[in-house]
PDB file of N, CA and C in Angstrom:
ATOM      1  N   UNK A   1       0.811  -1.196   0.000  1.00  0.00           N
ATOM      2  CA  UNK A   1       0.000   0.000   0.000  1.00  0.00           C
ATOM      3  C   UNK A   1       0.855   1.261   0.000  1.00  0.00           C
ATOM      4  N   UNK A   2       1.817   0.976   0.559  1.00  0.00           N
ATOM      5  CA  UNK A   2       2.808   2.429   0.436  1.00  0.00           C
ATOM      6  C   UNK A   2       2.925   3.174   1.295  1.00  0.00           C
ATOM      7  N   UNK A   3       3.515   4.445   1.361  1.00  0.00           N
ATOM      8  CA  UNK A   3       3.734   5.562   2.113  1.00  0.00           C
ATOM      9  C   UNK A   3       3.140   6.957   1.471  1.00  0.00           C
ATOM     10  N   UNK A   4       2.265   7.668   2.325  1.00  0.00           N
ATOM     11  CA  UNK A   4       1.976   9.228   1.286  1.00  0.00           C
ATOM     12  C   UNK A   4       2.009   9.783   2.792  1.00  0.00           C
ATOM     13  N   UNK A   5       2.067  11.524   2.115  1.00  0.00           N
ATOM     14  CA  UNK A   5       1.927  12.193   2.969  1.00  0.00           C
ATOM     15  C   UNK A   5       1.263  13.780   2.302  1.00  0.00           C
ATOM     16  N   UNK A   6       1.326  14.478   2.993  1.00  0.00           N
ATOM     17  CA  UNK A   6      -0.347  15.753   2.714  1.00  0.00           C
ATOM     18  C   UNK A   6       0.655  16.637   3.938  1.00  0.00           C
ATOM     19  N   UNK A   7       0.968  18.066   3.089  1.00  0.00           N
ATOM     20  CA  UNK A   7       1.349  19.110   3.901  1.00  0.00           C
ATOM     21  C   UNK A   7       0.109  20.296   4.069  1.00  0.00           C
ATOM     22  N   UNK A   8      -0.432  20.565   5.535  1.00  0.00           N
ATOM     23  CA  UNK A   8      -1.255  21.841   5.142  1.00  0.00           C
ATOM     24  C   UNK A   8      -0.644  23.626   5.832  1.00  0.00           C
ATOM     25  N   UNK A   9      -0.518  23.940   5.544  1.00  0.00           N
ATOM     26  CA  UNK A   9      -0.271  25.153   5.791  1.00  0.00           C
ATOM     27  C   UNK A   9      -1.621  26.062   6.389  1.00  0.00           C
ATOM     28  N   UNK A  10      -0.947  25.723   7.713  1.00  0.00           N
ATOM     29  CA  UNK A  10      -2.040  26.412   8.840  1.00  0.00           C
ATOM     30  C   UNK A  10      -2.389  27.907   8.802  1.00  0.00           C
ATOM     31  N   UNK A  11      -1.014  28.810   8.457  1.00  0.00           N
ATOM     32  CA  UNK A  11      -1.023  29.976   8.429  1.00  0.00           C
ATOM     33  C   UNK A  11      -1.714  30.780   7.530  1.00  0.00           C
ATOM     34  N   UNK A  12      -2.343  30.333   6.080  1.00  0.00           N
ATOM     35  CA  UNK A  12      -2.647  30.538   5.292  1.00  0.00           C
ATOM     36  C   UNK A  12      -4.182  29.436   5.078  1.00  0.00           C
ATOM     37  N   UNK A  13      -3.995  28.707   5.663  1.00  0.00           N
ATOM     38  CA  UNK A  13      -5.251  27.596   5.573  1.00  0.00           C
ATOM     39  C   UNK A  13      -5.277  27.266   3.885  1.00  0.00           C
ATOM     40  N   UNK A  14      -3.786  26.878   3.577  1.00  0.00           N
ATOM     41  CA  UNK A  14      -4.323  25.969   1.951  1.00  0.00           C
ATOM     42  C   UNK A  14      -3.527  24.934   1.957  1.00  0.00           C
ATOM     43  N   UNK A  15      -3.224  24.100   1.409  1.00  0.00           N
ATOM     44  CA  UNK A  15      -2.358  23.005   1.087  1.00  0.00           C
ATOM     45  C   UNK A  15      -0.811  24.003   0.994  1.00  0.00           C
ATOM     46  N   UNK A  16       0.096  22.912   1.295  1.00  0.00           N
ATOM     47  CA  UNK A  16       1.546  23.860   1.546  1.00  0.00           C
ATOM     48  C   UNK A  16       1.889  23.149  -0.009  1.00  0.00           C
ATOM     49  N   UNK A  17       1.515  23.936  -1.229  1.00  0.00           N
ATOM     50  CA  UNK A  17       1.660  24.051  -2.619  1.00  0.00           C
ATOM     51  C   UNK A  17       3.521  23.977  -3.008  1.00  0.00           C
ATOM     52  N   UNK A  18       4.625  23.299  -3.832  1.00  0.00           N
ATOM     53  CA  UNK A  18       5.811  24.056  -3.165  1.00  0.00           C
ATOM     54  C   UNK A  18       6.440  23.388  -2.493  1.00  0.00           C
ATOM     55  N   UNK A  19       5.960  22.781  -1.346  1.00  0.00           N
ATOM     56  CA  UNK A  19       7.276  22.480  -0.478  1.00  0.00           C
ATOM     57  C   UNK A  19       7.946  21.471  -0.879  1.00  0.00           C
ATOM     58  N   UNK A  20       9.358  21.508  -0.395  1.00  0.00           N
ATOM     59  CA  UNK A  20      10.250  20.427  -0.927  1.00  0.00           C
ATOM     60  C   UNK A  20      10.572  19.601   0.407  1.00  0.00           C
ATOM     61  N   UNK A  21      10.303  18.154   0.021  1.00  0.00           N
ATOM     62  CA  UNK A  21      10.186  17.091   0.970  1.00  0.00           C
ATOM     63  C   UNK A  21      11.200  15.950   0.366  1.00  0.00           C
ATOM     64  N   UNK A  22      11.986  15.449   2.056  1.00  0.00           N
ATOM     65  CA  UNK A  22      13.132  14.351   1.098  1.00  0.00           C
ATOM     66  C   UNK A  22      12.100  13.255   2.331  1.00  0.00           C
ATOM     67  N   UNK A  23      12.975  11.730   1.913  1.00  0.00           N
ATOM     68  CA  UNK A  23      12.364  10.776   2.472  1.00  0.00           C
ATOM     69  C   UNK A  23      14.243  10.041   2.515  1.00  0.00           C
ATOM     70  N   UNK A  24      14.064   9.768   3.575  1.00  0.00           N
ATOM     71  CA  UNK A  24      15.234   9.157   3.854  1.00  0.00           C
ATOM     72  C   UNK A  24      14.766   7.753   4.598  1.00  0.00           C
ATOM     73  N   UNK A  25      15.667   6.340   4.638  1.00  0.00           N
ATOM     74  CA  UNK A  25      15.562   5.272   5.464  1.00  0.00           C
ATOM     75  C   UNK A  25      16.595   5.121   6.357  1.00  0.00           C
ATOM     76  N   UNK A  26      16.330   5.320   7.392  1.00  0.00           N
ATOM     77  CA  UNK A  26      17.177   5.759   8.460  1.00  0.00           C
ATOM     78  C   UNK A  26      17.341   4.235   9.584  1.00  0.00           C
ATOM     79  N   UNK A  27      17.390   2.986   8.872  1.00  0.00           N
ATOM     80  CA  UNK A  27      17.626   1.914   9.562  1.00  0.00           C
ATOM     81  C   UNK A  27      18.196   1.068  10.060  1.00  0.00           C
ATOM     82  N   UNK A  28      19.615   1.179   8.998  1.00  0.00           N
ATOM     83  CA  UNK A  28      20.742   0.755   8.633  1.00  0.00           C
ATOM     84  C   UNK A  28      21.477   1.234  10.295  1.00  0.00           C
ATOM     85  N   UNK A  29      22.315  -0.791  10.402  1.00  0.00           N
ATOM     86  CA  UNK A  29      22.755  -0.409  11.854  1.00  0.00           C
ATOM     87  C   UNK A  29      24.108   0.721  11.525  1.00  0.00           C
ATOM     88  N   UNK A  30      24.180   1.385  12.296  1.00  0.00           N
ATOM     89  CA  UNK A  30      25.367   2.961  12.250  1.00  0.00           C
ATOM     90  C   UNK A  30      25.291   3.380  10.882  1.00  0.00           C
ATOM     91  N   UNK A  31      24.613   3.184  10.046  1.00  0.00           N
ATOM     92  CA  UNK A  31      24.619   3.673   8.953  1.00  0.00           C
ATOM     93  C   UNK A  31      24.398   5.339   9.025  1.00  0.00           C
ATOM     94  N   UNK A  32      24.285   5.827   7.720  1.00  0.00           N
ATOM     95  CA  UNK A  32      23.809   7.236   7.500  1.00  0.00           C
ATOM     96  C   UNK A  32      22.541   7.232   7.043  1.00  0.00           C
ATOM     97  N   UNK A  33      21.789   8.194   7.877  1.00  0.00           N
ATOM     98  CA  UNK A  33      20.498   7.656   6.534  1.00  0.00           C
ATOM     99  C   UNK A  33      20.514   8.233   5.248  1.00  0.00           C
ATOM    100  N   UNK A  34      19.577   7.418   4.652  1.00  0.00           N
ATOM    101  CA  UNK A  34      19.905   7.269   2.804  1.00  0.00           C
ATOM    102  C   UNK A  34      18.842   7.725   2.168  1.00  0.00           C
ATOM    103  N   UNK A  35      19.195   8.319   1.545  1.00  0.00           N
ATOM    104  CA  UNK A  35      17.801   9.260   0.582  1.00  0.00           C
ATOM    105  C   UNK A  35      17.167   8.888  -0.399  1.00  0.00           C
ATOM    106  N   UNK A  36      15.882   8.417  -0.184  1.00  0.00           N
ATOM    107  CA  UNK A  36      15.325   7.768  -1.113  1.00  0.00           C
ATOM    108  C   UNK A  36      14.202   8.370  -2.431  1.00  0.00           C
ATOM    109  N   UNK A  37      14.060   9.593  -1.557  1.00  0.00           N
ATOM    110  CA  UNK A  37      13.383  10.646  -2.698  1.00  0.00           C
ATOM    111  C   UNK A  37      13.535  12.065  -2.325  1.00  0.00           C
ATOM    112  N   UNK A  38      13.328  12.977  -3.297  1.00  0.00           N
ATOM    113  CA  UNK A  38      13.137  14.110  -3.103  1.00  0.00           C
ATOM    114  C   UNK A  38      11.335  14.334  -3.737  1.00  0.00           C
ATOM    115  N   UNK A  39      11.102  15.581  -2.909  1.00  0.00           N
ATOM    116  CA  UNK A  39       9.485  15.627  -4.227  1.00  0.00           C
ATOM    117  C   UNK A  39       9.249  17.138  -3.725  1.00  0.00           C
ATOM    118  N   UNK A  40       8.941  17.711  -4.778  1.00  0.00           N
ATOM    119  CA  UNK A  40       8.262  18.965  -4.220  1.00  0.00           C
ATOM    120  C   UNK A  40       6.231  18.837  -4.623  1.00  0.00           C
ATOM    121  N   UNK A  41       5.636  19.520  -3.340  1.00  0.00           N
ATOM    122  CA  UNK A  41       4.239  19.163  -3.505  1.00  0.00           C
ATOM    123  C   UNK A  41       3.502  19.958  -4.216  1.00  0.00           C
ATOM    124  N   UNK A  42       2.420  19.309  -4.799  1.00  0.00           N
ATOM    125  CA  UNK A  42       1.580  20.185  -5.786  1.00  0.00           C
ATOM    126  C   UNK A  42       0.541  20.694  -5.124  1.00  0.00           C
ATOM    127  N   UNK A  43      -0.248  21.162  -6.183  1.00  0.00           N
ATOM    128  CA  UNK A  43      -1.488  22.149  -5.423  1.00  0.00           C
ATOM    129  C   UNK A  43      -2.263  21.709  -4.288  1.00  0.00           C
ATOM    130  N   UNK A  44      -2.481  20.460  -4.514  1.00  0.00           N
ATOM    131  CA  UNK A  44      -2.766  19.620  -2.978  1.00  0.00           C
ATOM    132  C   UNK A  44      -2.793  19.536  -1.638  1.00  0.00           C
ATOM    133  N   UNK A  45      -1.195  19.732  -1.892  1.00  0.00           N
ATOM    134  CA  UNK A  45      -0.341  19.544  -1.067  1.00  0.00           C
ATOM    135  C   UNK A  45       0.223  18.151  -0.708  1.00  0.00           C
ATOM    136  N   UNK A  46       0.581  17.782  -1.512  1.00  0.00           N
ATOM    137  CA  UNK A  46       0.570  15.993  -2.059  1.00  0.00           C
ATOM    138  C   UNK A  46       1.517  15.843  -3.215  1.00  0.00           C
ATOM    139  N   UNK A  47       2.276  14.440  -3.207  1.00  0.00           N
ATOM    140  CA  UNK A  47       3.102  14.373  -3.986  1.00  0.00           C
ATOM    141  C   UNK A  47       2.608  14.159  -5.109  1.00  0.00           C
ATOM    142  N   UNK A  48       2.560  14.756  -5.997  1.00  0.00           N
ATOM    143  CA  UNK A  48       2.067  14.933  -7.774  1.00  0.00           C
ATOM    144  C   UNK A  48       2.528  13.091  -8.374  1.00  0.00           C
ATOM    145  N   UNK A  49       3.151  12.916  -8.461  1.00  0.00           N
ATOM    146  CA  UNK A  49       2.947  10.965  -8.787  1.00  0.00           C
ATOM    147  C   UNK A  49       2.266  10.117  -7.996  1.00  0.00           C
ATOM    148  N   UNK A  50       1.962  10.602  -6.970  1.00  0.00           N
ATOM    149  CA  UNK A  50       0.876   9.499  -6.209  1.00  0.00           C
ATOM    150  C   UNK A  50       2.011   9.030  -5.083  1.00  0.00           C
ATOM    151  N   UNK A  51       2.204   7.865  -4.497  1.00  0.00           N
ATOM    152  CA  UNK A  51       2.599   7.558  -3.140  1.00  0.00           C
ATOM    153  C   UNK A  51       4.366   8.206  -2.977  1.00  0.00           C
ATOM    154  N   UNK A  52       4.444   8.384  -2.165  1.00  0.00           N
ATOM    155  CA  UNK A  52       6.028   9.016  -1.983  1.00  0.00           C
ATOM    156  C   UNK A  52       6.439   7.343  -2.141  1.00  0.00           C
ATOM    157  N   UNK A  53       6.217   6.364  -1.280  1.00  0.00           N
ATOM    158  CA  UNK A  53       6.664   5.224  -1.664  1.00  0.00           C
ATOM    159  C   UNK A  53       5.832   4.322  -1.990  1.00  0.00           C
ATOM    160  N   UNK A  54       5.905   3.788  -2.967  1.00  0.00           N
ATOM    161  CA  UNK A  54       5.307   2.386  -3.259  1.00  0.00           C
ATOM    162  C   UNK A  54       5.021   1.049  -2.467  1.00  0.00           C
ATOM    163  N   UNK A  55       4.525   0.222  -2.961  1.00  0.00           N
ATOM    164  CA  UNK A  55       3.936  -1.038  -1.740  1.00  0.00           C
ATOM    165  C   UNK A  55       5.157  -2.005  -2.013  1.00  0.00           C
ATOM    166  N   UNK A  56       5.824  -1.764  -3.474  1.00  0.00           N
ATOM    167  CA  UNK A  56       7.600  -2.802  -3.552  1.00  0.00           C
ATOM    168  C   UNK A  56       8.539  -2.296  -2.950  1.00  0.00           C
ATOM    169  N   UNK A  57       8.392  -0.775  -2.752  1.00  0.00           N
ATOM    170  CA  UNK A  57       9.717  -0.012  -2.361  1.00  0.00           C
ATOM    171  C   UNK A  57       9.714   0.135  -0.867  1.00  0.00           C
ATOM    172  N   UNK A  58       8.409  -0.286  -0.194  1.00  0.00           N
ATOM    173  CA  UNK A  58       8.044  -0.109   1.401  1.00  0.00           C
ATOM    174  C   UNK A  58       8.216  -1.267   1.813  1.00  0.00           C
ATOM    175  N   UNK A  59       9.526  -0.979   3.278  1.00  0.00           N
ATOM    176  CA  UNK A  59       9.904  -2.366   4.005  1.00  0.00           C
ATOM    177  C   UNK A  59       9.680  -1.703   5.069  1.00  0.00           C
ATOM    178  N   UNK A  60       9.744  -2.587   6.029  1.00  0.00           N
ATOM    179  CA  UNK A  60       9.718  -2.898   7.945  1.00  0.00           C
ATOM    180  C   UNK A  60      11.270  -2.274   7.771  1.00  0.00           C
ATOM    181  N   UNK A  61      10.976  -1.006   8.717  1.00  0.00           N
ATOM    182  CA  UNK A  61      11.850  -0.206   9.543  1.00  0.00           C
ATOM    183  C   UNK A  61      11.698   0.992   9.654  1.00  0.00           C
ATOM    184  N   UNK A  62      12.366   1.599   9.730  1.00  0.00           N
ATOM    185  CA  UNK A  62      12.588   3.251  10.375  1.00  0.00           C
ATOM    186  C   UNK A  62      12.591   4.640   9.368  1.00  0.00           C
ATOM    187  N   UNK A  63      11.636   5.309   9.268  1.00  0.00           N
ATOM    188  CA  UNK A  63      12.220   6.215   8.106  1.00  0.00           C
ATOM    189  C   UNK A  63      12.346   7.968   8.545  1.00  0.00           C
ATOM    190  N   UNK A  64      12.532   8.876   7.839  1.00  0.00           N
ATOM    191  CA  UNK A  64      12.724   9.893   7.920  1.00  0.00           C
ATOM    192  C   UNK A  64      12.347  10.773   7.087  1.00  0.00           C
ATOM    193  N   UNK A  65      10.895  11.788   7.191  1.00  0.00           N
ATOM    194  CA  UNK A  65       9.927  12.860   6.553  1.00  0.00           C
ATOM    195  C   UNK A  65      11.140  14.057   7.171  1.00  0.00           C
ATOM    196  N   UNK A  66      11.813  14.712   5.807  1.00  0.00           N
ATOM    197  CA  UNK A  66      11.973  16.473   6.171  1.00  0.00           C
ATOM    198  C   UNK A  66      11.285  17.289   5.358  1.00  0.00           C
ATOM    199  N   UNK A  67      10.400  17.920   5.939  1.00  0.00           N
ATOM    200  CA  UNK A  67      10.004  19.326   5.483  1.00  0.00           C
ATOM    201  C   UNK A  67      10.545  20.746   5.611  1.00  0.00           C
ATOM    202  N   UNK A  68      10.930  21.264   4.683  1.00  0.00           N
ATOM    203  CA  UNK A  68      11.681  22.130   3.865  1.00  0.00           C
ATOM    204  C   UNK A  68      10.371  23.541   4.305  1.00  0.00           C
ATOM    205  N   UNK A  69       9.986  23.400   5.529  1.00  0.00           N
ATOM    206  CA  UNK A  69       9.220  24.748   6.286  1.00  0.00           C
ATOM    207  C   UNK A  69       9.695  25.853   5.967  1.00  0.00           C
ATOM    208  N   UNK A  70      10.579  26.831   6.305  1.00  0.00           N
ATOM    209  CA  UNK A  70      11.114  27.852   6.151  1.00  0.00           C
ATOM    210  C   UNK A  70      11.244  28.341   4.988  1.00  0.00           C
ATOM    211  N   UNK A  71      11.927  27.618   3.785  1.00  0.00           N
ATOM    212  CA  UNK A  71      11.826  28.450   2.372  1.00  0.00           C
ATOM    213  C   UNK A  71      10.571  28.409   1.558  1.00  0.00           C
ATOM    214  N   UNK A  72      10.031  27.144   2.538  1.00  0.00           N
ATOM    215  CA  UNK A  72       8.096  27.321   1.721  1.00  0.00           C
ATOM    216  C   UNK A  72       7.766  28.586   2.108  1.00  0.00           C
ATOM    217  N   UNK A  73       8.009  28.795   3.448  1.00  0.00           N
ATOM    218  CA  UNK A  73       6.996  29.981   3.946  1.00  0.00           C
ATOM    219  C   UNK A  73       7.783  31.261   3.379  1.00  0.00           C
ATOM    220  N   UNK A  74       9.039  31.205   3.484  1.00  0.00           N
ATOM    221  CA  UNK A  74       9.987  32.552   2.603  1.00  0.00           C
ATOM    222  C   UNK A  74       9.485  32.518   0.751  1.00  0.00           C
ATOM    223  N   UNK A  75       9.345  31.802   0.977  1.00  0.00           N
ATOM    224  CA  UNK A  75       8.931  31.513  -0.886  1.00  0.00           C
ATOM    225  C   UNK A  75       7.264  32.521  -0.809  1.00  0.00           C
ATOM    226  N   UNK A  76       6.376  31.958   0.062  1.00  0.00           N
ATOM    227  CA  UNK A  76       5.116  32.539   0.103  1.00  0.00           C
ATOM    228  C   UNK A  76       5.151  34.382   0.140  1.00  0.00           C
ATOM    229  N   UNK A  77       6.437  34.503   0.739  1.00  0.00           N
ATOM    230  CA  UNK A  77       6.344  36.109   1.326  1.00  0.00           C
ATOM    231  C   UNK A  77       6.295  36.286   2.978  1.00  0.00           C
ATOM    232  N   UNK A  78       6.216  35.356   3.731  1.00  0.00           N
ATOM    233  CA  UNK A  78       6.960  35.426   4.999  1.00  0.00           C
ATOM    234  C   UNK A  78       7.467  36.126   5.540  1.00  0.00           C
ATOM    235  N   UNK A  79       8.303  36.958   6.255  1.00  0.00           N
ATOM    236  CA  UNK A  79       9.020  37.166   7.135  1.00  0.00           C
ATOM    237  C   UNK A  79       9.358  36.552   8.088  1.00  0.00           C
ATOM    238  N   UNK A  80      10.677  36.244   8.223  1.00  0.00           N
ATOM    239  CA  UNK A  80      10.903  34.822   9.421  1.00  0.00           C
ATOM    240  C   UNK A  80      11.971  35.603   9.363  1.00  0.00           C
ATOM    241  N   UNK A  81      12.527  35.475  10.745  1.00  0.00           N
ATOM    242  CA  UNK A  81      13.870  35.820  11.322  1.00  0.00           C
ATOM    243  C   UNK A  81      14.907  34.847  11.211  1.00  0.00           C
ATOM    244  N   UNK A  82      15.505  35.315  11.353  1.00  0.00           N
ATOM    245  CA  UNK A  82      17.046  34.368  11.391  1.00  0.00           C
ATOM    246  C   UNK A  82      18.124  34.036  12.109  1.00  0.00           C
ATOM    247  N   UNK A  83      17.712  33.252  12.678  1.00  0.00           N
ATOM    248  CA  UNK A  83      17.525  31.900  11.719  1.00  0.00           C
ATOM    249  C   UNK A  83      15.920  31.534  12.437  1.00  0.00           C
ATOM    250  N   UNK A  84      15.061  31.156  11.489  1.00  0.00           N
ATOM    251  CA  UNK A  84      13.739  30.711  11.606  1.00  0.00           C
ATOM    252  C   UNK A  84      13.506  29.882  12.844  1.00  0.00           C
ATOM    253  N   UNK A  85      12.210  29.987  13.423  1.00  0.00           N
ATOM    254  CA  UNK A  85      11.839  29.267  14.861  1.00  0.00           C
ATOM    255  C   UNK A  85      11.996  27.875  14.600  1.00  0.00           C
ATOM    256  N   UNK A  86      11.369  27.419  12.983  1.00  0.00           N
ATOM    257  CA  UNK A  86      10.903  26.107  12.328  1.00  0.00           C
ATOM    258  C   UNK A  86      12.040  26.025  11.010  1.00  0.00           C
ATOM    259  N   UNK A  87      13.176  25.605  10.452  1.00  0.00           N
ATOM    260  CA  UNK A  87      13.436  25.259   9.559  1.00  0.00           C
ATOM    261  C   UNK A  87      13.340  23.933   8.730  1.00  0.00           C
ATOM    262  N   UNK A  88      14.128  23.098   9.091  1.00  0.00           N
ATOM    263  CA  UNK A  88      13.313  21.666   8.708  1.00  0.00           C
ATOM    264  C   UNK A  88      12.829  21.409   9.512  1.00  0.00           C
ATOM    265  N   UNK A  89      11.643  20.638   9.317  1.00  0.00           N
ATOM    266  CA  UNK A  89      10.518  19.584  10.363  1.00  0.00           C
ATOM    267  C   UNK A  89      10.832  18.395   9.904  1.00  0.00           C
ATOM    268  N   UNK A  90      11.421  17.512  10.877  1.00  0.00           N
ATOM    269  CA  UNK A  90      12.159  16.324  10.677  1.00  0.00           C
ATOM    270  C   UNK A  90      10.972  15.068  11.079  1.00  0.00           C
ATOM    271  N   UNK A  91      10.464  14.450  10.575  1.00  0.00           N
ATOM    272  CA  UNK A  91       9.494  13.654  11.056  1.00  0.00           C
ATOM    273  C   UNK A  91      10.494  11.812  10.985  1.00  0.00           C
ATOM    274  N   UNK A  92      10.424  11.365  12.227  1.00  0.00           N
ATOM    275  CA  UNK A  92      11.041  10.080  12.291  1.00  0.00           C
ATOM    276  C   UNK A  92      10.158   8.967  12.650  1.00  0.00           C
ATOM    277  N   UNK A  93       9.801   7.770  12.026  1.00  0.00           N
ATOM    278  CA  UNK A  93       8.777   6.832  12.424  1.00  0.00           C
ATOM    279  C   UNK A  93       9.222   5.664  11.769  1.00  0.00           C
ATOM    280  N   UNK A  94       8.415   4.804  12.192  1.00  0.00           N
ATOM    281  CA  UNK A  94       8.779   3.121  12.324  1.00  0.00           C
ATOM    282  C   UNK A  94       7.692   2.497  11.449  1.00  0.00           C
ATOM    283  N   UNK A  95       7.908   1.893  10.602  1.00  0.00           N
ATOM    284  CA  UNK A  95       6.942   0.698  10.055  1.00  0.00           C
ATOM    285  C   UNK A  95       7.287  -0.486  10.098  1.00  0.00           C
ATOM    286  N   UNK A  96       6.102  -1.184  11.203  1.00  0.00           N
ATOM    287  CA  UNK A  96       6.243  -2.311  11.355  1.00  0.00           C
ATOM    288  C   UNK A  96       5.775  -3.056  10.427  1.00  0.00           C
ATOM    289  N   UNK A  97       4.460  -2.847   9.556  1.00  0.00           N
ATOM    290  CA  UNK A  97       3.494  -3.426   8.661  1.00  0.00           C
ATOM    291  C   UNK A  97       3.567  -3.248   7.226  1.00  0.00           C
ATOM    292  N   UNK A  98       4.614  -3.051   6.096  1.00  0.00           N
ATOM    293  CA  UNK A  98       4.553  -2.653   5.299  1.00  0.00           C
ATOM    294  C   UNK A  98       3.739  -2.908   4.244  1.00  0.00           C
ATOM    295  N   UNK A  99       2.377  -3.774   4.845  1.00  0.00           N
ATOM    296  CA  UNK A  99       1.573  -4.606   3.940  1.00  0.00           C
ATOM    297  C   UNK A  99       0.465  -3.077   4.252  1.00  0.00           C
ATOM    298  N   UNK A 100       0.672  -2.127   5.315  1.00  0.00           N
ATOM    299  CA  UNK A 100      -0.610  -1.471   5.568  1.00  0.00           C
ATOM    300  C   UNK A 100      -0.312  -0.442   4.619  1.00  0.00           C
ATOM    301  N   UNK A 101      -0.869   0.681   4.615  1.00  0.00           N
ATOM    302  CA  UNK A 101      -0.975   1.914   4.212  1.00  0.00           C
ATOM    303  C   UNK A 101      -0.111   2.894   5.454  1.00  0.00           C
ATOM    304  N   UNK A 102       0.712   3.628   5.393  1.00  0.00           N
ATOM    305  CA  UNK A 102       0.930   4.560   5.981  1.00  0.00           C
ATOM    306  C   UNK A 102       0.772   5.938   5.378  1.00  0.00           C
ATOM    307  N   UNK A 103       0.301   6.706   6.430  1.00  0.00           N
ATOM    308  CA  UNK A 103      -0.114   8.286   5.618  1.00  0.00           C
ATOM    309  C   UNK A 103       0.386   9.461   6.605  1.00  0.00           C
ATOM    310  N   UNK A 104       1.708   9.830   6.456  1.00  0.00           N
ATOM    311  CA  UNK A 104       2.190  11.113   7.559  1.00  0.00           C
ATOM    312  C   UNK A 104       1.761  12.587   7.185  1.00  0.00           C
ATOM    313  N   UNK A 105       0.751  12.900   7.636  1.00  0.00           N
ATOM    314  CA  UNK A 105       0.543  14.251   7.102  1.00  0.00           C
ATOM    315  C   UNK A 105       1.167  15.243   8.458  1.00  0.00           C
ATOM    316  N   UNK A 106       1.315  16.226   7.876  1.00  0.00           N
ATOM    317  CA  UNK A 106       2.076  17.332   8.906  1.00  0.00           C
ATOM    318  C   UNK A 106       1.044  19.148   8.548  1.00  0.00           C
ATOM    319  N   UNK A 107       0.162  19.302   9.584  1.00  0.00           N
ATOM    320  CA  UNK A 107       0.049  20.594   9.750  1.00  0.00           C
ATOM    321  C   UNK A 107       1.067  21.519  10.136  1.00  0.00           C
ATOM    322  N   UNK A 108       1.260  22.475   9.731  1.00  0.00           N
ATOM    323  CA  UNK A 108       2.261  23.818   9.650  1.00  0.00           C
ATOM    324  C   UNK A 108       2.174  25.013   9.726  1.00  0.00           C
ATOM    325  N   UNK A 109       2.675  25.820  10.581  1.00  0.00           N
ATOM    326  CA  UNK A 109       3.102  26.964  10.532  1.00  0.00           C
ATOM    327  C   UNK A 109       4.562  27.613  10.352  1.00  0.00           C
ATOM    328  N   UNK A 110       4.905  28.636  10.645  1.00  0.00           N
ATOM    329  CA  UNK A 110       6.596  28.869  10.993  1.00  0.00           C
ATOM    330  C   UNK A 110       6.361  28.785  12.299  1.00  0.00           C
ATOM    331  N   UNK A 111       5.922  28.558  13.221  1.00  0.00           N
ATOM    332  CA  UNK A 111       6.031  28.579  14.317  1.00  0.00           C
ATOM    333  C   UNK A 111       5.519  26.935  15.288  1.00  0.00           C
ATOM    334  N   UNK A 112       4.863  26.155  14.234  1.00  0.00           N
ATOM    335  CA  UNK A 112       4.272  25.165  14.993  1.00  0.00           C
ATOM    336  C   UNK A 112       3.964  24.168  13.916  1.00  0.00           C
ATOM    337  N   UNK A 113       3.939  23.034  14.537  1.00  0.00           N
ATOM    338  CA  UNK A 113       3.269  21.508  13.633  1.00  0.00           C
ATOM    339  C   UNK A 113       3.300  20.551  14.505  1.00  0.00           C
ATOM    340  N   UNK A 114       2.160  19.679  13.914  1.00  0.00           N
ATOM    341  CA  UNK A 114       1.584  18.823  14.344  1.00  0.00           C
ATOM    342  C   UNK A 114       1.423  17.699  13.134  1.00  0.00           C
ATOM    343  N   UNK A 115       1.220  16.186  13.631  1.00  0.00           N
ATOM    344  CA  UNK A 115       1.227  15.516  12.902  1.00  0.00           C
ATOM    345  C   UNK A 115       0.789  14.282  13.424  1.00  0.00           C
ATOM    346  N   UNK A 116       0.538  12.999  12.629  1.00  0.00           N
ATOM    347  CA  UNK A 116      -0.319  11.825  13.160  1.00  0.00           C
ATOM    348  C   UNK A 116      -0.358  11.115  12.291  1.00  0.00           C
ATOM    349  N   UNK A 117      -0.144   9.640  12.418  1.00  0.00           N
ATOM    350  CA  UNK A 117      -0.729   9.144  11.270  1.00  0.00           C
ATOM    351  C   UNK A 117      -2.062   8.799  10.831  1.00  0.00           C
ATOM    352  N   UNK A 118      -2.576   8.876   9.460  1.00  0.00           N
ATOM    353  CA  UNK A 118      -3.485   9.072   9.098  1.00  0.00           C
ATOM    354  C   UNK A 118      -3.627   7.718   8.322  1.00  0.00           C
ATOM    355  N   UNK A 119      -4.837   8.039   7.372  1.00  0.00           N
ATOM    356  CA  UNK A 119      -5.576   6.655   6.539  1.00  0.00           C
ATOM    357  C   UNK A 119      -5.233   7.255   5.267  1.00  0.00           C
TER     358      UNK A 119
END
């Protein structure tokens, strides 16, 4: 079923249109984690090809959501100080089930986020 995820931009109340999101697998014993995509999101706020990962490319372990907060919101017209309250939003989580669906969406501000997994 895969991995997706949905950025909304609280401050503005629309989909965070724009942002640039990497996906790293961060499982590997002492390893580095390893970058498995980049994507920037569309009008949505959603990755424009459909799942960030696929149901072949999704295994049991550990991964790593960064959101690229700060130059979305500098891109919008922002003002953020410097160095920003929020620059990347690093999201770290575990899949045990890679047969399920996972869905990390992240609400946003420059100042705040929240997140959960979803359906």
């Amino acid at each position: 079923m895969g991995l997706s995820t949905h950025v909304l931009d609280t401050m503005h109340g629309t989909p965070a249109a724009g942002m640039a999101v990497a996906l790293y697998a961060t499982d590997a014993d002492g390893a580095l984690p390893r970058l498995l995509r980049r994507i920037v999101l569309n009008a949505d706020g959603r990755n424009p090809d459909g799942p960030v990962l696929d149901s072949a490319s999704f295994h049991r372990g550990t991964y790593r959501l960064c959101f690229s907060v700060a130059d979305y919101f500098r891109a919008r017209g922002v003002a953020l100080p410097e160095p920003p309250f929020l620059d990347v939003v690093t999201l770290d989580f575990g899949v045990a089930d890679p047969d399920q669906h996972y869905h990390v969406p992240l609400l946003v501000s420059p100042w705040s986020y929240a997140t959960y997994r979803g359906s």
